[in-house]
Protein backbone atom coordinates (compact mmCIF):
# COMPACT_ATOMS: atom_id res chain seq x y z
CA UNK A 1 3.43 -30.76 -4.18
CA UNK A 2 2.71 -27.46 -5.75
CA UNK A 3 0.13 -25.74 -5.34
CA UNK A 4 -1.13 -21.81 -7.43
CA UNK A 5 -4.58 -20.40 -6.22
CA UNK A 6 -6.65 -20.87 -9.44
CA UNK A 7 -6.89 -17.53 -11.57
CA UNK A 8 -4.87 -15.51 -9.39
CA UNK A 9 -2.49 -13.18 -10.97
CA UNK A 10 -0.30 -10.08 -10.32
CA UNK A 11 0.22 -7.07 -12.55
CA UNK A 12 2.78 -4.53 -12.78
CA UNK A 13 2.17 -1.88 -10.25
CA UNK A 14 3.81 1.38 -8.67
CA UNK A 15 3.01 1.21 -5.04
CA UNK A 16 3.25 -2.30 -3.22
CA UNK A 17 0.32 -1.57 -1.02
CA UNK A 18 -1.97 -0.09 -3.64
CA UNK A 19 -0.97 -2.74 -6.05
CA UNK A 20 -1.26 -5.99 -3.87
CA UNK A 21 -4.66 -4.82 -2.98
CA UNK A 22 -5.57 -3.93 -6.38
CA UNK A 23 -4.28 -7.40 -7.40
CA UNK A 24 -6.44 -9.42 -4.54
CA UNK A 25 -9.85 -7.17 -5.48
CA UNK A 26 -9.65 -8.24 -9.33
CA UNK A 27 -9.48 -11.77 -7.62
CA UNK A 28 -12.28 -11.32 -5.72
CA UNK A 29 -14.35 -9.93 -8.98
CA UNK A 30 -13.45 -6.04 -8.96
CA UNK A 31 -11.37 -5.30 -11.74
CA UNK A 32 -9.87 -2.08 -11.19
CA UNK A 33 -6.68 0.30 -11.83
CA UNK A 34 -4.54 0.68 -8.92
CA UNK A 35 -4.81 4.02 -9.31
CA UNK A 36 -8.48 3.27 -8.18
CA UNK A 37 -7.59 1.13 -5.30
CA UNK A 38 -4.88 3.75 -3.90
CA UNK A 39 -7.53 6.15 -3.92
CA UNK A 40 -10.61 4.07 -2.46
CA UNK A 41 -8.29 3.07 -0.02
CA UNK A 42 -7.70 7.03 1.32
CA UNK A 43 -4.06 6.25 2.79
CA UNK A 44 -2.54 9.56 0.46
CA UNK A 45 -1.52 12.13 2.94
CA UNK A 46 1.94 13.65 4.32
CA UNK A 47 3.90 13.19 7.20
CA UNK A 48 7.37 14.92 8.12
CA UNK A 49 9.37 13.55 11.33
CA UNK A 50 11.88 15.39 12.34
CA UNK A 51 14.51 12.53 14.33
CA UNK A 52 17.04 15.18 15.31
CA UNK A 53 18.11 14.21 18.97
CA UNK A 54 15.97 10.52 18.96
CA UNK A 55 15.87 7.75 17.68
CA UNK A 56 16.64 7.61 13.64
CA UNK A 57 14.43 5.66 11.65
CA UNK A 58 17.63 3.94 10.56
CA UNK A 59 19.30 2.73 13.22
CA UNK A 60 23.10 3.58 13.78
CA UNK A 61 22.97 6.35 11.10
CA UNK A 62 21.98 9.43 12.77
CA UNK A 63 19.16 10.41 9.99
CA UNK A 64 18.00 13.84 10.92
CA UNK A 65 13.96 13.75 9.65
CA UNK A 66 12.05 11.62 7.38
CA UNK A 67 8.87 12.31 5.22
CA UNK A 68 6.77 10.66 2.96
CA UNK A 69 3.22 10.90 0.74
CA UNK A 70 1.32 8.45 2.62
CA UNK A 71 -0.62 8.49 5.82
CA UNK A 72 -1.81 5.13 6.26
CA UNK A 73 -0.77 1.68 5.90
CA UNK A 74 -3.30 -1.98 4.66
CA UNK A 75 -5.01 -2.61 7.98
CA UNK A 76 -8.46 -4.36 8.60
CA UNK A 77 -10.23 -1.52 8.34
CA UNK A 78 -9.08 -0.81 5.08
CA UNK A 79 -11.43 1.96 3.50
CA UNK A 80 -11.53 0.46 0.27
CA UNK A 81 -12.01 -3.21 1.50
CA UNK A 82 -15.10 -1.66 3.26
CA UNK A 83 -16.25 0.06 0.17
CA UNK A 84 -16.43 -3.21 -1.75
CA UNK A 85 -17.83 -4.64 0.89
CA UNK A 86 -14.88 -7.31 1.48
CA UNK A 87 -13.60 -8.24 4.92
CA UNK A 88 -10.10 -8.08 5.66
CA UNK A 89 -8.25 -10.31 8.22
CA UNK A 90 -4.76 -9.57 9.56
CA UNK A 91 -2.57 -12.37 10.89
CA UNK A 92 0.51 -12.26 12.80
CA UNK A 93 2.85 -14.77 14.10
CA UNK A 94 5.57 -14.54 16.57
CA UNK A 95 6.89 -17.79 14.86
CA UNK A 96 7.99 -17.97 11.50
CA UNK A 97 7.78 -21.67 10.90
CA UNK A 98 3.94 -21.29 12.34
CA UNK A 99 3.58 -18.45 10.12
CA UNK A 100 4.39 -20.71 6.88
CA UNK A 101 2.45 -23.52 7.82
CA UNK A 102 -0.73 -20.89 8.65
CA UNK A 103 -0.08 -19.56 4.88
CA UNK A 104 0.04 -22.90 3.23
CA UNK A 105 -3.42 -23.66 4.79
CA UNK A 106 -4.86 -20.24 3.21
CA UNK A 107 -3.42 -20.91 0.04
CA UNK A 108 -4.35 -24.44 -0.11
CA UNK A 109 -8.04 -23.06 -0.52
CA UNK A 110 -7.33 -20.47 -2.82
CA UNK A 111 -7.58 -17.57 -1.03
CA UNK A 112 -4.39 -15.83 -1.97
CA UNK A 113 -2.56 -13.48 0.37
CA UNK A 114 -0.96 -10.55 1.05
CA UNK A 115 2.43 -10.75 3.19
CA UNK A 116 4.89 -7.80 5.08
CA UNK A 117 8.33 -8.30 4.09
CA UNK A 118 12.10 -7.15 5.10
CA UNK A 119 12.30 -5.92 0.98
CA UNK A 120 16.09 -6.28 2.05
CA UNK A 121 16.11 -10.36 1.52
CA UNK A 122 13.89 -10.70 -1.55
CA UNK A 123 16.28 -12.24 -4.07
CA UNK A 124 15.24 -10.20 -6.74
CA UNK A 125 15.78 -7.09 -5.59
CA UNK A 126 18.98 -4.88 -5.94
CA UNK A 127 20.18 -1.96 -4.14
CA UNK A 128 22.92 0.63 -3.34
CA UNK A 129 24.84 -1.24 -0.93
CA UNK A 130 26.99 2.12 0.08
CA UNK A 131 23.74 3.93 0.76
CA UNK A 132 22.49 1.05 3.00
CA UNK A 133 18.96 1.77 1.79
CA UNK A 134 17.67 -1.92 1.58
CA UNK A 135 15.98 -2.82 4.63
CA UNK A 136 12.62 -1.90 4.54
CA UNK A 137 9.96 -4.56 6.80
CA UNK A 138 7.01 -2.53 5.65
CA UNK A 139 7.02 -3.40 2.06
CA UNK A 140 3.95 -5.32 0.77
CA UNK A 141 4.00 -8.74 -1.56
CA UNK A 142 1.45 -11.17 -2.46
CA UNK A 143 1.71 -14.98 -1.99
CA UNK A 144 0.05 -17.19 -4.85
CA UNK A 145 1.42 -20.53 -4.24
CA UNK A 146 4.13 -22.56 -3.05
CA UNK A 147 6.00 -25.62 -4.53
CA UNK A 148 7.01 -27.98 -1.77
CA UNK A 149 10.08 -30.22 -3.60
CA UNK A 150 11.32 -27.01 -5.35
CA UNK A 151 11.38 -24.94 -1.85
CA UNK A 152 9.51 -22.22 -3.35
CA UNK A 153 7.15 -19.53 -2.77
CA UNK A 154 5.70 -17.69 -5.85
CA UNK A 155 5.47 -13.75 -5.13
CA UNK A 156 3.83 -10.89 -6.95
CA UNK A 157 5.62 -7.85 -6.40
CA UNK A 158 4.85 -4.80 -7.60
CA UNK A 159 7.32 -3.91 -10.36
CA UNK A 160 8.38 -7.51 -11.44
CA UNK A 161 6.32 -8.93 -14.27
CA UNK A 162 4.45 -12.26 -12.86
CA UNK A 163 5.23 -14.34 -10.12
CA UNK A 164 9.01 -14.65 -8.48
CA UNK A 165 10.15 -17.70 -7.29
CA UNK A 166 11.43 -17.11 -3.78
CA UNK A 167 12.86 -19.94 -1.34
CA UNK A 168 10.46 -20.44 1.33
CA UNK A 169 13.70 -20.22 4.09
CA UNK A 170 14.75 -16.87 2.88
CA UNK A 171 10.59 -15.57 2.54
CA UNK A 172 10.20 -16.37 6.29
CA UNK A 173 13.73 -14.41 6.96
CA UNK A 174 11.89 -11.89 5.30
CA UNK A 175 8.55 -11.82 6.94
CA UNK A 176 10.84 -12.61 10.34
CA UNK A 177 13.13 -9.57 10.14
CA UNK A 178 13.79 -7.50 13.18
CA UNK A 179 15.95 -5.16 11.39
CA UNK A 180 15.22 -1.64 12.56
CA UNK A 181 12.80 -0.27 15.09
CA UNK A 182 10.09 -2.49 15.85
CA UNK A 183 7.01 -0.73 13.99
CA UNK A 184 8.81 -1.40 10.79
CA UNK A 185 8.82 -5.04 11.81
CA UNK A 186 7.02 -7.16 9.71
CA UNK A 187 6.30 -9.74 12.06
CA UNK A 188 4.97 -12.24 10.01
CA UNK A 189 1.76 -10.53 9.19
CA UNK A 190 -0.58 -11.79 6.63
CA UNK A 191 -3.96 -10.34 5.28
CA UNK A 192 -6.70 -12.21 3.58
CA UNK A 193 -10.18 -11.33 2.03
CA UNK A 194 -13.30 -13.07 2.10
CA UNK A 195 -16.95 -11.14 0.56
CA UNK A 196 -19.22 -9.90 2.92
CA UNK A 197 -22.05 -12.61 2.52
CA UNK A 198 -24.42 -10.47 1.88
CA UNK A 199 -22.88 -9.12 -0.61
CA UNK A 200 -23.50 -5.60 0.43
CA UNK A 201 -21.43 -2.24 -0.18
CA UNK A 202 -21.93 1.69 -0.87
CA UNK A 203 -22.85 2.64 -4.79
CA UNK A 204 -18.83 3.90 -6.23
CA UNK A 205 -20.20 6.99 -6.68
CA UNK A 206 -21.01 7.39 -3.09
CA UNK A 207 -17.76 5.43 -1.68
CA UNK A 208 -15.31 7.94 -3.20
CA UNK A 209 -16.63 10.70 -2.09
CA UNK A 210 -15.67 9.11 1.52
CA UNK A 211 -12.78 8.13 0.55
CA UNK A 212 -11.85 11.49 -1.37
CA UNK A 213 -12.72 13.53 2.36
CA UNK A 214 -10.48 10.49 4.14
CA UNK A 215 -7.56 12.30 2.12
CA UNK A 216 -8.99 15.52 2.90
CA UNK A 217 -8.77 14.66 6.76
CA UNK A 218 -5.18 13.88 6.12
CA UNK A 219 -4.12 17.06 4.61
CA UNK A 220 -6.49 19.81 6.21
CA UNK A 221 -7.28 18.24 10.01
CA UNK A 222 -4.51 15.68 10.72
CA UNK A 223 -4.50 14.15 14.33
CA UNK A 224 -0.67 14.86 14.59
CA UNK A 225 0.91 18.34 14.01
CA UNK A 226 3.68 16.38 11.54
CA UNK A 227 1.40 15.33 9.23
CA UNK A 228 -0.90 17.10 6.59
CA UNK A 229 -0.27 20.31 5.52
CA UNK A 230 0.95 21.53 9.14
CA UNK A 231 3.76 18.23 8.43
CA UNK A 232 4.75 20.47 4.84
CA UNK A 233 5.31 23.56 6.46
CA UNK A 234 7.39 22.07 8.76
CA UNK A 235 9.21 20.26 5.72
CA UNK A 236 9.77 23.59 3.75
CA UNK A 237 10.66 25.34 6.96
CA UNK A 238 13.41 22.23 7.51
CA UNK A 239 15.10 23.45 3.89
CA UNK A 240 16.46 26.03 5.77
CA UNK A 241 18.40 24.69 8.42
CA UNK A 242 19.99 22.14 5.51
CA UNK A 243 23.25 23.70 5.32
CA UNK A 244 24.00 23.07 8.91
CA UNK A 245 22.18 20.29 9.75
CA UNK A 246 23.38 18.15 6.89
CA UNK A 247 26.99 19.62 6.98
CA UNK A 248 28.45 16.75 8.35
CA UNK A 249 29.54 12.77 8.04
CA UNK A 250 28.36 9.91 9.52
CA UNK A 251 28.82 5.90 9.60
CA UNK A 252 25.93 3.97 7.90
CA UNK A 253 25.08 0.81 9.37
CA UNK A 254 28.06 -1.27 7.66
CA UNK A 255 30.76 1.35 9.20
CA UNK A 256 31.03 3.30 6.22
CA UNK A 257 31.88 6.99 6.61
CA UNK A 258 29.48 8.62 4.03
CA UNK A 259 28.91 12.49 3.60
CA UNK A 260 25.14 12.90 5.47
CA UNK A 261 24.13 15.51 2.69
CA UNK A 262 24.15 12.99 0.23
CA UNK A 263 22.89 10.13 1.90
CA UNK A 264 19.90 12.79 2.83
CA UNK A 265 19.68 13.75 -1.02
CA UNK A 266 19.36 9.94 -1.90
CA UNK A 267 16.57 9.17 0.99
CA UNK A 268 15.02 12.06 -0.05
CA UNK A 269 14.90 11.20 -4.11
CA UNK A 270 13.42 7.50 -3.01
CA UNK A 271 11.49 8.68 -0.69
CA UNK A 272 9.48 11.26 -3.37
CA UNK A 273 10.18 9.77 -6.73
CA UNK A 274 11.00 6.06 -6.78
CA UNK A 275 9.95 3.86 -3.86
CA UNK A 276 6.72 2.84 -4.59
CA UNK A 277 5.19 6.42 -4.44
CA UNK A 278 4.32 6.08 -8.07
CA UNK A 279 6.17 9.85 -8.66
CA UNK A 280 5.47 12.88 -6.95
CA UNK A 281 5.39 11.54 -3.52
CA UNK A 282 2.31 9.60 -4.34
CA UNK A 283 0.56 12.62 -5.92
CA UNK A 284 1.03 11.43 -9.29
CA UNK A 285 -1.29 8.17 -8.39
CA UNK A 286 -3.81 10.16 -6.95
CA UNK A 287 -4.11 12.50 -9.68
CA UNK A 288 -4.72 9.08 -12.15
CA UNK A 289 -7.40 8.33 -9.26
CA UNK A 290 -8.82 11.73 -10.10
CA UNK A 291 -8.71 11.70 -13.81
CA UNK A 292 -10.61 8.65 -13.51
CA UNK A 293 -13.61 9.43 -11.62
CA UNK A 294 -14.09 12.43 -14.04
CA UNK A 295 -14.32 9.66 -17.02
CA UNK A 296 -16.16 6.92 -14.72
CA UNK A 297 -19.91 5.95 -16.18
CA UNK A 298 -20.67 4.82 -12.74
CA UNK A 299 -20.55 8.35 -11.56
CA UNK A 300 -22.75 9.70 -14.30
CA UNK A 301 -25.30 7.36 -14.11
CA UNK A 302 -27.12 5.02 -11.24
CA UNK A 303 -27.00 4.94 -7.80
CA UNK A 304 -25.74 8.66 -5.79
CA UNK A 305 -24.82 9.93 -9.40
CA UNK A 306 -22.65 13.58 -8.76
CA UNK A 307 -23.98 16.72 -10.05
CA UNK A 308 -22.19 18.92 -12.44
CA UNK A 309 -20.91 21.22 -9.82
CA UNK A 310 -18.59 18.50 -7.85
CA UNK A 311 -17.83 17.13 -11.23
CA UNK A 312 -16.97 20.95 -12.31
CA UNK A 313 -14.48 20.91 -9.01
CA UNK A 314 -12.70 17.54 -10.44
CA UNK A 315 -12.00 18.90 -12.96
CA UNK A 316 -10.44 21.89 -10.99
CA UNK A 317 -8.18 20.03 -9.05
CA UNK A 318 -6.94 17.62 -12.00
CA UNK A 319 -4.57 21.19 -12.93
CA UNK A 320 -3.23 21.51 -9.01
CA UNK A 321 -2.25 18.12 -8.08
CA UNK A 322 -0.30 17.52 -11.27
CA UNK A 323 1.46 20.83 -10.78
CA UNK A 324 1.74 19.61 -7.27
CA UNK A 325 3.53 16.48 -8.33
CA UNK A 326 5.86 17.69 -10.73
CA UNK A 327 7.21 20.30 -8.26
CA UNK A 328 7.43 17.28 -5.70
CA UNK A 329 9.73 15.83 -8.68
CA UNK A 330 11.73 18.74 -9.32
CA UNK A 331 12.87 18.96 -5.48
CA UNK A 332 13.75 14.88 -5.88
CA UNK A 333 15.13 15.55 -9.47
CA UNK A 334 17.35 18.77 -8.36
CA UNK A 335 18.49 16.69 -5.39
CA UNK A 336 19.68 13.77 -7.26
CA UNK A 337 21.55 15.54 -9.87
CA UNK A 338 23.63 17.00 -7.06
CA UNK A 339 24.43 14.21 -5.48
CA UNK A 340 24.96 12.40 -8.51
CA UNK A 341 27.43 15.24 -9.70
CA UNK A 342 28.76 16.66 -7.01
CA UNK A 343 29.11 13.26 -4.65
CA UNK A 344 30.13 14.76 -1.18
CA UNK A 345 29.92 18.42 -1.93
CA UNK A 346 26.53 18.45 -3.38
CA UNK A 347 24.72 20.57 -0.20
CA UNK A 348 27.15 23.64 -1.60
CA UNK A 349 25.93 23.07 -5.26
CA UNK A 350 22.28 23.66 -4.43
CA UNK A 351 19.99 26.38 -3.79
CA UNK A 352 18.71 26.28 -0.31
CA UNK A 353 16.09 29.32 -0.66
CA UNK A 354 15.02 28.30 -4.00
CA UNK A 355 14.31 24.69 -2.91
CA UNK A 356 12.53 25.98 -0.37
CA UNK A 357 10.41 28.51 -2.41
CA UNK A 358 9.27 25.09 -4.04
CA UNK A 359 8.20 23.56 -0.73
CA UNK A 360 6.19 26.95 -0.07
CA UNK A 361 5.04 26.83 -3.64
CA UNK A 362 3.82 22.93 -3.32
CA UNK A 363 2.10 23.79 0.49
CA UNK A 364 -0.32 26.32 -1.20
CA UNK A 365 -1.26 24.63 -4.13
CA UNK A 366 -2.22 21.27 -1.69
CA UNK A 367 -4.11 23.81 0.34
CA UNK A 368 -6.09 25.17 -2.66
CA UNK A 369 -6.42 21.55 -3.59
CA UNK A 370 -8.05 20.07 -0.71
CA UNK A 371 -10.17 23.06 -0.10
CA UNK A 372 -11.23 22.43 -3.21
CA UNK A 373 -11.79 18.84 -2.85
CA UNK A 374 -13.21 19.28 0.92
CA UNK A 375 -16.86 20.28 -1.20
CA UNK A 376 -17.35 16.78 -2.45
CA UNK A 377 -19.08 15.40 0.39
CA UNK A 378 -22.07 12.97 0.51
């Protein structure tokens, strides 16, 4: 038996969250960018974690910090889920066999679904085996039917065109994994929509406003002392210590002895540039998010329509974040080039104080930026 939920299809994406919502909210009768549902959602932020002396984020590999553009994950209370006035249920399943069966139910009434995966087992994927950088249980797919004789699932994933056929024994190795510490389990979790029933939800021009100050939180009053801009400083300020704390070699998970400087360089390219951040550590999305309130009709005319003056400040910010982003990209860029070049001696073919001029640079641009943005405020 196969089954596809009826007119439910994926498009090409940058970010796997941002994308599998955007892809389950044109089902559900929003048609948007994903730039639009990354922003709605408010998850942009920053977060630096400095491991040195606990426990790495990749286990057996002694990796000194981690950072990344992002400071929030799909969850039920998904900002832009609210906004459109859709409910969101999470599922999770200790079982993976239970988990399937659940899914087939879901699917059999076309509701489509979005699924956590171990990105390490999905067939299509291919990665640098020496730089052990495939497992990954947070990544984000959608599910859009299954084929019972064939032993297939059919997965939209971000950068691959259309739905991938995936055997339904390796897709619930992948939603199984354990690989890792256990919040980057992806322990079976699955997340489907439903419309309110009564159909209700903020005007747009209202809902990104919150969803614009959610980001604003992020950066200017962060819970946490690692994330936000008080998380960059402590990035830039990290530059510094790179020629001894990255002066050194270490085993990767496989036993390999690999020169930590340029394992750090390559984490540190994917991490900004090219895993699902869209470029820019994620500021590069945003910025699209940005650029396309300033050209939406809906905030020009109808409902909680925004005067010239926060219009006036979009159009200040467009400038910052994209000069934001391509200094995020010239840190990733310069990194990669000297590992690329350089292999195992690439930390004494780069410029520590320069690089970390850039950071400084970056941190007060993003705190002109959301100052700036901070005055759009219902």
């Amino acid at each position: 038996m196969k089954h596809i939920v009826k007119n439910f299809i994926h498009r090409i994406g940058y970010h796997c969250e941002s994308s599998s919502l955007r892809d389950l909210f044109e089902y559900y009768g929003f048609p948007m960018s994903e730039a639009m549902a990354f922003g709605l959602d408010g998850t942009m932020g920053f977060g630096f974690f400095d491991t040195t002396g606990q426990i790495s984020f990749i286990p057996d590999s002694n990796i000194p910090f981690f950072l990344g553009g992002k400071q929030g994950i799909i969850e039920p209370n998904s900002l832009a889920c609210r906004l459109l006035g859709i409910i969101l249920r999470k599922q999770s399943f200790t079982n993976m066999d239970k988990a399937w069966e659940e899914s087939k139910k879901i699917l059999d009434q076309d509701i489509p679904l979005i699924l956590r995966v171990d990105i390490a087992y999905m067939p299509y994927e291919s990665f640098d085996e020496e730089f052990d950088q495939a497992h990954f249980g947070g990544h984000a797919v959608t599910l859009g039917g299954y084929e019972e004789e064939k032993g297939v699932a059919y997965i939209g994933d971000t950068e691959f065109e259309g739905f991938q056929e995936v055997p339904i024994s390796i897709l619930k190795t992948a939603r199984n994994s354990t690989y890792g510490p256990k919040f980057m389990h992806p322990s079976n979790i699955q997340f489907s929509m439903t419309r309110r029933p009564d159909g209700k939800h903020p005007p747009l021009a209202a809902g990104v406003k919150l969803a614009i100050q959610k980001v604003v939180n992020n950066m200017l009053r962060p819970s946490m002392n690692y994330n936000g801009i008080q998380g960059l400083k402590g990035f830039a300020n990290s530059i510094l210590k790179w020629g001894d704390l990255l002066n050194k070699r270490i085993k990767n998970s496989k036993g390999t002895d690999i020169s930590l400087a340029r394992f750090m360089f390559e984490l540190i390219y994917g991490y900004i540039e090219t895993w699902g951040t869209g470029g820019g550590a994620f500021r590069k999305l945003y910025r699209d998010f940005l650029e396309e309130l300033l050209a939406h009709p809906e905030l020009r005319e109808g409902p909680k329509t925004w005067n010239s003056d926060e219009f006036s400040i979009l159009e200040e910010t467009i400038p910052i974040i994209s000069d934001s982003a391509q200094n995020w990209t010239l840190i990733a860029e310069t990194l990669k080039k000297a590992g690329n070049e350089y292999k195992d001696d690439c930390l004494n073919h780069i410029d520590i104080d320069e690089l970390h001029n850039i950071a400084l640079y970056i941190l007060s641009r993003e705190e002109e930026l959301f100052t700036k943005l901070s005055k759009i405020k219902n």
